[in-house]
Protein backbone atom coordinates (compact mmCIF):
# COMPACT_ATOMS: atom_id res chain seq x y z
CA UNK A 1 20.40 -19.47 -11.50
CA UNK A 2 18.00 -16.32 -10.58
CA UNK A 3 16.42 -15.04 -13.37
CA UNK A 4 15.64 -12.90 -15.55
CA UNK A 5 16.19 -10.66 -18.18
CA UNK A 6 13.04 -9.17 -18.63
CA UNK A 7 12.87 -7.69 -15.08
CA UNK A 8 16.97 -6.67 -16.03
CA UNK A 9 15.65 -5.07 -19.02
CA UNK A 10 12.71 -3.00 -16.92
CA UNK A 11 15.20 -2.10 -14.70
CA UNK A 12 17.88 -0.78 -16.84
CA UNK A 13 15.08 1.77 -18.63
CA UNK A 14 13.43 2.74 -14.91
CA UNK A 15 16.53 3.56 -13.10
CA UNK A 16 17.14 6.26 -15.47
CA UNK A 17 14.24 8.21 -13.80
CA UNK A 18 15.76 7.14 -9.90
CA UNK A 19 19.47 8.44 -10.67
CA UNK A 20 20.07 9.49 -14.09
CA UNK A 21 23.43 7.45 -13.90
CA UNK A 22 25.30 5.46 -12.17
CA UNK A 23 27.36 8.93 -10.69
CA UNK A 24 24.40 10.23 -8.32
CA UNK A 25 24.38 6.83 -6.50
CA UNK A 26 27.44 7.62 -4.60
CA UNK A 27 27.26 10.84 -4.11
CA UNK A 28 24.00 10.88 -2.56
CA UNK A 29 25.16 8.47 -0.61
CA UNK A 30 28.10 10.59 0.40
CA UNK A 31 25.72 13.60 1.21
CA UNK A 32 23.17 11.13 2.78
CA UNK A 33 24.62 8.19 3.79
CA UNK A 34 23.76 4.63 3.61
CA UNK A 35 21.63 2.86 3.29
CA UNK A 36 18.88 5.20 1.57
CA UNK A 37 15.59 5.44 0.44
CA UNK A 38 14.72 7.40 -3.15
CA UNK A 39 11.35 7.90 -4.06
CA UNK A 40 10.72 8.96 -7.52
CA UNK A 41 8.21 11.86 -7.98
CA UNK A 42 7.56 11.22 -11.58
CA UNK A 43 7.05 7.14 -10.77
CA UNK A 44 4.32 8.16 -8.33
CA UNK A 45 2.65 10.49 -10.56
CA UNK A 46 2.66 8.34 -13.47
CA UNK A 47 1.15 5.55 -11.20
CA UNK A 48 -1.61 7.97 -9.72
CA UNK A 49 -2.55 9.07 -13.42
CA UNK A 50 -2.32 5.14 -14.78
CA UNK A 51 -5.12 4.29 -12.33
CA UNK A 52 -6.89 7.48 -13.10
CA UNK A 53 -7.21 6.85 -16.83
CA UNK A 54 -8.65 3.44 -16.67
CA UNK A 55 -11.22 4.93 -14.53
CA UNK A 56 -12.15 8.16 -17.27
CA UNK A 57 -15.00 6.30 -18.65
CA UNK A 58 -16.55 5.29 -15.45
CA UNK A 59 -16.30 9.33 -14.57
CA UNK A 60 -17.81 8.51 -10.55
CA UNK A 61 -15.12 7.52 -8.89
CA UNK A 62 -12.58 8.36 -6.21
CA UNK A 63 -9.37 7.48 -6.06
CA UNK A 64 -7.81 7.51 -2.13
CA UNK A 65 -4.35 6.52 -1.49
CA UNK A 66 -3.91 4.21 1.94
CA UNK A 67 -2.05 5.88 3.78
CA UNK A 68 -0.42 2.74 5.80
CA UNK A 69 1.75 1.64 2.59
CA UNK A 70 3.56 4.75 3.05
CA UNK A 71 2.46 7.55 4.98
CA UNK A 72 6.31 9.62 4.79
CA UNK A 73 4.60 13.20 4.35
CA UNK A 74 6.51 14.25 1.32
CA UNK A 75 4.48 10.98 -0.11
CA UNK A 76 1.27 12.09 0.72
CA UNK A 77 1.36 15.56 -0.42
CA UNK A 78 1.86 14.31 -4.09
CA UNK A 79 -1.00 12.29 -4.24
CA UNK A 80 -3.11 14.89 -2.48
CA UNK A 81 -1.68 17.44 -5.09
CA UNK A 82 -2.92 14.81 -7.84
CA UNK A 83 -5.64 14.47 -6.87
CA UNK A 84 -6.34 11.43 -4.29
CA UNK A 85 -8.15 11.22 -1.46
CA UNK A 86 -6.75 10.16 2.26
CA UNK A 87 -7.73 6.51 3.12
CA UNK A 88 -6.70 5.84 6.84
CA UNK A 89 -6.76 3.25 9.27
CA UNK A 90 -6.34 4.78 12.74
CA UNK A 91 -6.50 8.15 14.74
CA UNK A 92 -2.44 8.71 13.82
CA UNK A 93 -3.38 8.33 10.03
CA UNK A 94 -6.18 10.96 10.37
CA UNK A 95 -4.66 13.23 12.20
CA UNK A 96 -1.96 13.20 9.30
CA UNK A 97 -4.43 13.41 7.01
CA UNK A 98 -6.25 16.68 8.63
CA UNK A 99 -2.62 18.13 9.01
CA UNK A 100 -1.85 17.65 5.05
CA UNK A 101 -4.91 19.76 4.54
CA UNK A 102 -7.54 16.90 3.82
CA UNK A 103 -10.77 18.29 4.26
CA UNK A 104 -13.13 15.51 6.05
CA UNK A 105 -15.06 14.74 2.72
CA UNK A 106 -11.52 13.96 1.46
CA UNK A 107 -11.17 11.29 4.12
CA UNK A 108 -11.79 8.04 4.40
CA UNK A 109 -11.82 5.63 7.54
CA UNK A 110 -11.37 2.32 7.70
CA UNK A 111 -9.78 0.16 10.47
CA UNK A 112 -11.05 -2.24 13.25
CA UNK A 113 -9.95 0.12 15.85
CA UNK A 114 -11.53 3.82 16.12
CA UNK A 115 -11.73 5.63 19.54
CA UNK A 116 -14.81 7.04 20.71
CA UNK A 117 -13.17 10.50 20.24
CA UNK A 118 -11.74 9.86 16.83
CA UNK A 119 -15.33 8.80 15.91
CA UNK A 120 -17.49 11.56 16.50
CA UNK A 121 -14.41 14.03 14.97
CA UNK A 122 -15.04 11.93 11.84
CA UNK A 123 -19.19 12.60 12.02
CA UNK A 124 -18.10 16.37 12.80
CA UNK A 125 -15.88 16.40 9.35
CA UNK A 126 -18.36 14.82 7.42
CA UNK A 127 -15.83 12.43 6.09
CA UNK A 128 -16.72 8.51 4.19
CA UNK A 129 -16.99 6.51 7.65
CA UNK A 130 -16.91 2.60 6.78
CA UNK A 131 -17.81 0.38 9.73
CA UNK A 132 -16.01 -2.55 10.57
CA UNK A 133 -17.69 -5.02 13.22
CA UNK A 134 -21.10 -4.50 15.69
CA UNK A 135 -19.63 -3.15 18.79
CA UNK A 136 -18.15 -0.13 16.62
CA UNK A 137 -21.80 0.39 15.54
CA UNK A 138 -23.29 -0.14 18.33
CA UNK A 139 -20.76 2.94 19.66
CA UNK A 140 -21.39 5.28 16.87
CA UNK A 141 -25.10 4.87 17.31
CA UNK A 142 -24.46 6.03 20.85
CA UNK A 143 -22.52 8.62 20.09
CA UNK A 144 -24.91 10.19 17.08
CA UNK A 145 -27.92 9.50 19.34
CA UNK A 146 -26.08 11.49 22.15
CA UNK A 147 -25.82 14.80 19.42
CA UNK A 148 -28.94 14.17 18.16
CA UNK A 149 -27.91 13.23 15.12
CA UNK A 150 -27.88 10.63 11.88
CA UNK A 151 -24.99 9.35 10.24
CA UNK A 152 -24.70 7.81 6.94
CA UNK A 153 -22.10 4.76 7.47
CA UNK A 154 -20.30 2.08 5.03
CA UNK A 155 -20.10 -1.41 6.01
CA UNK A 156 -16.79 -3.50 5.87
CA UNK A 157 -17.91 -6.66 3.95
CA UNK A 158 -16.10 -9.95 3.30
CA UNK A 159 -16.27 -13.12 1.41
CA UNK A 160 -14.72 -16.54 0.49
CA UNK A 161 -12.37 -16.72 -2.78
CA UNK A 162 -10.02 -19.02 -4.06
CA UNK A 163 -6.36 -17.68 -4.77
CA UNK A 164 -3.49 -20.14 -4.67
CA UNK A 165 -1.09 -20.14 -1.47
CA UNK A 166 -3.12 -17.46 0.25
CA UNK A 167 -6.51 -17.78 2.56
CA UNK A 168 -9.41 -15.57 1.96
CA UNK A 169 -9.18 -12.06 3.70
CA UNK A 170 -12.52 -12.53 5.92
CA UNK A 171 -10.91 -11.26 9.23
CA UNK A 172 -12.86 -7.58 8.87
CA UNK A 173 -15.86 -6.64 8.31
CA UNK A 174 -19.59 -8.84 7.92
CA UNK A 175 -19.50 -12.13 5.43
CA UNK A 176 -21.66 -11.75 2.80
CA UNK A 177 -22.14 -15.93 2.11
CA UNK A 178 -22.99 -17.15 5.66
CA UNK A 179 -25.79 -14.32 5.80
CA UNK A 180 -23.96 -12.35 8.43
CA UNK A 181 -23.88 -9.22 6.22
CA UNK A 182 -27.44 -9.57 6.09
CA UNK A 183 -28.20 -9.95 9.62
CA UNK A 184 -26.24 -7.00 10.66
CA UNK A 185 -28.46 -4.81 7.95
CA UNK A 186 -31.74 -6.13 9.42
CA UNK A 187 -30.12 -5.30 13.04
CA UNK A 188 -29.20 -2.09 11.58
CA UNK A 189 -32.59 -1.37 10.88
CA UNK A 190 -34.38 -2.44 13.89
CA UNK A 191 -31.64 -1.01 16.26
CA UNK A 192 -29.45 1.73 15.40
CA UNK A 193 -32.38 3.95 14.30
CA UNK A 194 -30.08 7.21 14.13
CA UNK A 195 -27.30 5.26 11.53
CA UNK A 196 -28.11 5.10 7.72
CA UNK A 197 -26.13 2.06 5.46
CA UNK A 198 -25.16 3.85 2.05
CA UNK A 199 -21.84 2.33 1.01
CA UNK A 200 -19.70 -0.99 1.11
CA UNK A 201 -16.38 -1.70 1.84
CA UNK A 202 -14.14 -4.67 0.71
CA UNK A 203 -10.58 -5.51 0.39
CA UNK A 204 -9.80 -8.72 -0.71
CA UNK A 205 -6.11 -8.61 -0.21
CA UNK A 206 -2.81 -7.97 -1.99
CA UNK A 207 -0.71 -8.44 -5.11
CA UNK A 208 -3.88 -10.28 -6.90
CA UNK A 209 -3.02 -11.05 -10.23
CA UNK A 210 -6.32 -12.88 -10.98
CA UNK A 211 -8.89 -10.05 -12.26
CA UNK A 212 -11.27 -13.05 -11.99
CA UNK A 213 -11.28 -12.79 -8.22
CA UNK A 214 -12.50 -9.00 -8.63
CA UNK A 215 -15.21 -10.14 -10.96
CA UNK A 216 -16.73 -12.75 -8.85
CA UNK A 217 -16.47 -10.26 -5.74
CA UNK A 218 -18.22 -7.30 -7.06
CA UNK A 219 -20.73 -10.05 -8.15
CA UNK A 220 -21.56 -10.87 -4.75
CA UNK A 221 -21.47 -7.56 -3.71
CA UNK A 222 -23.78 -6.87 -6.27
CA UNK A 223 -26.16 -9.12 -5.37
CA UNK A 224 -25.97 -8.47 -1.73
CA UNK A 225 -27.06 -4.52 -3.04
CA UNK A 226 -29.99 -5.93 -4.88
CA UNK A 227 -31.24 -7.90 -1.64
CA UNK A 228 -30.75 -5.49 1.03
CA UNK A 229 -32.54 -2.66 -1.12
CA UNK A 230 -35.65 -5.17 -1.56
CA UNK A 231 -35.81 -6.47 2.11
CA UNK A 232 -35.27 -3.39 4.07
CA UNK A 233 -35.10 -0.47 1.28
CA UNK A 234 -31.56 0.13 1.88
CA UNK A 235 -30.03 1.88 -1.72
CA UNK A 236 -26.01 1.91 -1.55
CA UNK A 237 -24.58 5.29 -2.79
CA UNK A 238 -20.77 3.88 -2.82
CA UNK A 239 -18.63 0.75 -3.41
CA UNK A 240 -15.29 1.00 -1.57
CA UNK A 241 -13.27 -1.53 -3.64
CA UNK A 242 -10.29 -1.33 -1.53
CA UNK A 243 -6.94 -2.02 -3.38
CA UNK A 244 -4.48 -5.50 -3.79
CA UNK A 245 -3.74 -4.91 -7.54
CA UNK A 246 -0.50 -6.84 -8.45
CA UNK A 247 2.06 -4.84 -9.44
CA UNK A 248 5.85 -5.68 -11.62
CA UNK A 249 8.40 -5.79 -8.72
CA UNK A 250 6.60 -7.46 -5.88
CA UNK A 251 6.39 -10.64 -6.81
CA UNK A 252 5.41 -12.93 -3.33
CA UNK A 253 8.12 -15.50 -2.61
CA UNK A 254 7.51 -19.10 -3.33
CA UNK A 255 5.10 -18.10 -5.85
CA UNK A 256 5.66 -18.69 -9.51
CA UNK A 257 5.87 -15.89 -12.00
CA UNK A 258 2.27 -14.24 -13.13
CA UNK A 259 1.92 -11.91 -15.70
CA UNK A 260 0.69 -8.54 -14.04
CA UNK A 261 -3.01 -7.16 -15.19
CA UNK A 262 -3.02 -4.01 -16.33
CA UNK A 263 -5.31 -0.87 -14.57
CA UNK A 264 -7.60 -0.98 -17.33
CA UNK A 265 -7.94 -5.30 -16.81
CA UNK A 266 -8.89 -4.71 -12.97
CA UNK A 267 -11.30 -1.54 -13.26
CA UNK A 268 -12.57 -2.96 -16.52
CA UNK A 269 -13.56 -6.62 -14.54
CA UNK A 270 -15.63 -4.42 -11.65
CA UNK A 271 -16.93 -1.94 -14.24
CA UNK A 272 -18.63 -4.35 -16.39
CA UNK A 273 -20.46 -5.84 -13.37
CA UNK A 274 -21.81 -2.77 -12.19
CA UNK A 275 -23.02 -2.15 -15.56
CA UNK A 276 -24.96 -5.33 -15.80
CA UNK A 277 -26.75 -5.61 -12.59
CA UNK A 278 -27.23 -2.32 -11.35
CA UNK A 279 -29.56 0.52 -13.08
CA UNK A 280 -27.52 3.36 -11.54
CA UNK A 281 -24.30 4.18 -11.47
CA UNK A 282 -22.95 3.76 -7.83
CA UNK A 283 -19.56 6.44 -6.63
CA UNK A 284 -16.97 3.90 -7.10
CA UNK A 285 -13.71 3.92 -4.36
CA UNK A 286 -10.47 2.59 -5.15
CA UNK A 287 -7.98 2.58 -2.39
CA UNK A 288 -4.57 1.39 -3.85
CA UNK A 289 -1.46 1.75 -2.06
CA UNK A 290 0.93 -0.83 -3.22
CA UNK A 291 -0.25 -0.24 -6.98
CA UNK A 292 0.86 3.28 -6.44
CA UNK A 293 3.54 3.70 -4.43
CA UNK A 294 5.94 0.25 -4.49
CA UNK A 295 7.28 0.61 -7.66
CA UNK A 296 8.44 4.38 -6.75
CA UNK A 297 11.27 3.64 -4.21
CA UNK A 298 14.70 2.34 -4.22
CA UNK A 299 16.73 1.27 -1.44
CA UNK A 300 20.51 1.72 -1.92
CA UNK A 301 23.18 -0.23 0.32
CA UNK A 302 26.71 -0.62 0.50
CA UNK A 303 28.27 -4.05 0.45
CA UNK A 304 30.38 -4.23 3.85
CA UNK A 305 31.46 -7.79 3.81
CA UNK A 306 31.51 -10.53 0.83
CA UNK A 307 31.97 -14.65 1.85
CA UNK A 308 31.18 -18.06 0.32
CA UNK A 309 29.17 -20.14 2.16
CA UNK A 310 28.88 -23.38 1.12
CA UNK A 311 30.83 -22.62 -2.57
CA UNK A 312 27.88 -19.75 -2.84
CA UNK A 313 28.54 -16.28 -3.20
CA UNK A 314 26.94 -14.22 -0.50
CA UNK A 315 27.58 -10.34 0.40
CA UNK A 316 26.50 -8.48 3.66
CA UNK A 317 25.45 -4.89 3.04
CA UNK A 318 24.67 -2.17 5.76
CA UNK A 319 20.73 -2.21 5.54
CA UNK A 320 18.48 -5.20 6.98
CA UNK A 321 15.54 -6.65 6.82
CA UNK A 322 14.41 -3.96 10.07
CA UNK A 323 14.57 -1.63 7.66
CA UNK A 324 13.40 -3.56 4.62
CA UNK A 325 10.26 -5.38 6.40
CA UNK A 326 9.08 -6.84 3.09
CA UNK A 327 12.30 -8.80 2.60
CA UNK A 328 11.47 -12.00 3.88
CA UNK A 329 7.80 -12.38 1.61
CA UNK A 330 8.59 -10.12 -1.39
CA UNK A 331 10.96 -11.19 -3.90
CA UNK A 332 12.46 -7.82 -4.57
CA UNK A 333 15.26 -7.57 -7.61
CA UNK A 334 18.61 -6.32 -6.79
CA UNK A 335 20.94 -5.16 -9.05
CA UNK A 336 24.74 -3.84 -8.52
CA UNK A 337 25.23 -0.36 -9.96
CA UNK A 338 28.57 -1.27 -11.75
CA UNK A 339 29.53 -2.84 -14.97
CA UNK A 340 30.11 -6.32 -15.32
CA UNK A 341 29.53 -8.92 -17.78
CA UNK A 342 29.87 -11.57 -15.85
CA UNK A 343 26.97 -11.95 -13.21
CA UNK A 344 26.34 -14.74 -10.64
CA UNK A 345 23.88 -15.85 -8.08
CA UNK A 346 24.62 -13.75 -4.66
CA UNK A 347 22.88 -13.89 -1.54
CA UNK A 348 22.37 -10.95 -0.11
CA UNK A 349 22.48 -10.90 3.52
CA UNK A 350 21.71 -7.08 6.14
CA UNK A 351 23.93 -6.54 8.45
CA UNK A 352 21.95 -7.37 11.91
CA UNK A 353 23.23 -9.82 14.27
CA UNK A 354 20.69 -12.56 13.03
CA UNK A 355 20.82 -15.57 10.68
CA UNK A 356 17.34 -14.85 9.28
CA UNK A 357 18.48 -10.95 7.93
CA UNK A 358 18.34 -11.85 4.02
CA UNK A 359 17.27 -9.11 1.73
CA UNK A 360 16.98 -11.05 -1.21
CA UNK A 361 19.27 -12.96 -3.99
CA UNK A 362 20.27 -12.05 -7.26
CA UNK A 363 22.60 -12.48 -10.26
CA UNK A 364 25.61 -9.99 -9.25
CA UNK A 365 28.92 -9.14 -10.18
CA UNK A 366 31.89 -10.16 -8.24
CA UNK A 367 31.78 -7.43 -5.28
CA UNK A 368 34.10 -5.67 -3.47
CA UNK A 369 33.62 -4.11 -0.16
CA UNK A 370 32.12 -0.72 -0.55
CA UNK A 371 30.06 -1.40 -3.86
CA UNK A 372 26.32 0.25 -4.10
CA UNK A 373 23.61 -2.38 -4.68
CA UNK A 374 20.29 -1.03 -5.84
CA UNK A 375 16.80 -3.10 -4.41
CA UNK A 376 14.11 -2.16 -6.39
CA UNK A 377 10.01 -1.29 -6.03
CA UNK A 378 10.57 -1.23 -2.39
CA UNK A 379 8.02 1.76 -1.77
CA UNK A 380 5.37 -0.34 -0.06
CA UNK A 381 5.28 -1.16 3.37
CA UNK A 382 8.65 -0.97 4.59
CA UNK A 383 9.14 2.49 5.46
CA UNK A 384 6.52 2.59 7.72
CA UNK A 385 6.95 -0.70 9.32
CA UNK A 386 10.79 -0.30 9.46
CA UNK A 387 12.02 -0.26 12.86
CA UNK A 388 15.25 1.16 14.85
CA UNK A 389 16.03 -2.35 15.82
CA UNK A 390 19.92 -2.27 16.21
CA UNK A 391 20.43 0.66 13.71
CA UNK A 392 18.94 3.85 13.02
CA UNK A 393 16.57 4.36 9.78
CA UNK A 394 18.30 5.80 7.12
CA UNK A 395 17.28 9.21 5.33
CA UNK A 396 14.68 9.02 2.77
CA UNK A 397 15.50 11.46 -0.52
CA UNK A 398 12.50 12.67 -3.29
CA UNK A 399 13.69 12.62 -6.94
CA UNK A 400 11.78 15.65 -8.12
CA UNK A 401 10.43 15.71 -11.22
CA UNK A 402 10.95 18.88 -12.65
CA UNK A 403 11.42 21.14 -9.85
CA UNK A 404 15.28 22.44 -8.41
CA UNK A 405 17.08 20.69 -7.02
CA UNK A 406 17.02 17.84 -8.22
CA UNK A 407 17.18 15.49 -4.75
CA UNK A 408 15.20 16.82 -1.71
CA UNK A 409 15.33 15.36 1.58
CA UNK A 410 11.80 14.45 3.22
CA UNK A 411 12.73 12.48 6.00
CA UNK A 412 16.04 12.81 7.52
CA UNK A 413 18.25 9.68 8.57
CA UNK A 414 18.52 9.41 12.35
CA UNK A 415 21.44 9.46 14.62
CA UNK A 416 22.32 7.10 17.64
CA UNK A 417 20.23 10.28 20.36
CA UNK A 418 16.81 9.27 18.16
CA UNK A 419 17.00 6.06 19.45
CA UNK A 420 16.46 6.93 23.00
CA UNK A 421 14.78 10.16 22.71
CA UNK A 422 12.11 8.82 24.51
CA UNK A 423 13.31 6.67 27.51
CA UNK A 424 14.56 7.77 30.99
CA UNK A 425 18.34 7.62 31.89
């Protein structure tokens, strides 16, 4: 049997905020069409101001949402509106950012990829500029040097960790154990004369659960602080956390069930490190995207087809895992939005020609063709990795929260002409 209760319980209470009841489902899919994305204003405010409050104490500290999770417009513009800065990852990102309205202090940019040109618009905004490997510093020193000028720079830092069924994130960025974080400092120092080192990047992955990894981190990152700022007076202004918080909802498959930290338990595990090591209070970064926006979206889908396979119940709906890209590695609940007090294990299978295109399983009522299932905390991710892969991507729709009407439109769905808009006949 799938479980559980708990997450039916959660559900029951949240869904409230997505559709108020069970009526709007169909007819937004009548005015829409299926499948279709909601996003839930007052989900993604709540989240925003969660994160916020665990962070009141600290007082220096940013909050940036990453733009990759989920960078629909309509998205962005509520977390600018709240309040967070713009963390991006390529020249697409930022130029999204600038055309939301993010001034370049507002701005942060990460990535292992930034064109020359992106670069120096970057040093002309004056925006948080986090380097990722030695050929992109060896470029930005050429490119300050050729404007005569400096440019204060973060470095991307990694390090080993132990989390079950995952390996360490040390693909980006200089290792802080092997002494390669050090190296590129005292190269830093001796070479790139017109670049100054004030801030630190990490990320150490996503949907950590373990606030324990956190704590040993910012340990080492600590540490690493304290030794650069002896050997080659180098005093960091910033700590760029980066984000992976766990969140309810996006639970990794084959994993076994964790209970979630709260906020508070992963700020409070970096906080407390900073306080005991350091004799200054560094501007702390947090750069959550998952943590903020998963839990905000709901994908709804019509059953098309229903079979057993093998005495199982299974059910084929019109979305697919090109459109739900998290499918296959995210155990994502799915609930039908009827009544029934009977429920059994379903497979839920999309609708593309492939044997691989399962969304997910879950304890279902007995379907019938034309039924609305409801796949939950699908915000991260998906929408901006979805692809038009046999179908077009549906419509996404913004519950407001207290403006009229109640259901805008922010993206629209496309039609058959979007799919070749671009190619030659």
């Amino acid at each position: 049997m799938f479980e559980d209760n708990s997450f039916l319980q959660r559900s029951k209470k949240e869904i409230g905020d997505q559709f108020s009841s069970d009526f709007f489902a169909p007819n937004l899919i009548r005015q829409y069409g299926s499948p279709l994305f909601i996003i839930s204003e007052k989900i993604l405010k709540q989240k925003y101001f969660e994160l916020e409050s665990a962070l009141k104490d600290y007082r220096h500290f940013k909050i940036a949402y990453s733009f990759k999770t989920n960078y629909i417009p309509g998205i962005c513009k509520i977390f600018k509106e709240s309040g967070a800065a713009a963390e991006v990852v390529s020249g697409f990102e930022y130029w999204l950012a600038k055309k939301l309205g993010y001034a370049g202090r507002d701005i942060i940019f990460n990535g292992p990829y930034k064109k020359d040109s992106e670069l120096l618009d970057a040093i002309c905004d004056g925006c948080i500029l986090n380097a990722d490997n030695y050929f992109e510093l060896a470029r930005l020193e050429k490119i300050v040097e050729s404007k005569r000028l400096t440019q204060r720079i973060g470095l991307r830092v990694n390090m080993h960790y132990s989390r079950p069924g995952s390996s360490p994130w040390n693909r980006f960025g200089f290792n802080i154990e092997n002494g390669e974080a050090v190296a590129i400092c005292s190269k830093i120092k001796s070479e790139f004369k017109n670049l100054n080192v004030v801030g630190l990047h990490m990320h150490l992955g996503t949907n950590i659960s373990d606030v324990r990894i956190y704590k040993a981190a910012m340990l080492k990152v600590l540490n690493f602080m304290i030794e650069i700022r002896k050997k080659f007076e180098i005093k960091i202004d910033y700590i760029d956390v980066g984000g992976g918080f766990a969140i309810y909802g996006n639970r990794l498959k084959n994993v076994a069930e964790e209970s979630v930290p709260s906020a508070t338990d992963y700020t409070g595990a970096i906080i407390q490190q900073i306080i005991k090591k350091l004799d200054y209070k560094p501007l702390l970064i947090f750069e959550p995207g998952r943590f903020l926006v998963a839990n905000a979206a709901t994908l709804l889908t019509r059953v098309i087809s229903t079979k057993k396979i093998d005495n199982n119940p299974t059910t084929t709906v019109d979305s697919s895992i090109s459109i739900l890209r998290e499918a296959p590695f995210i155990d994502f609940k799915i609930l039908a939005i009827k009544q029934s007090d009977v429920l059994v294990p379903t497979i839920i299978f999309g609708s593309s020609c492939t044997q691989s295109d399962i969304l997910g399983k879950g304890n279902l009522p007995s379907l019938e063709i034309g039924d609305i299932l409801a796949i939950y905390d699908v915000g991260a991710y998906s929408l901006p990795r979805s692809s038009q892969w046999i179908y077009p991507r549906p419509a996404v729709i913004l519950k407001n929260d207290s403006r009229v009407p109640e259901f805008t439109a922010i993206r629209r769905g496309e039609g058959y002409e979007d799919l070749v808009c671009l190619d030659l006949f």
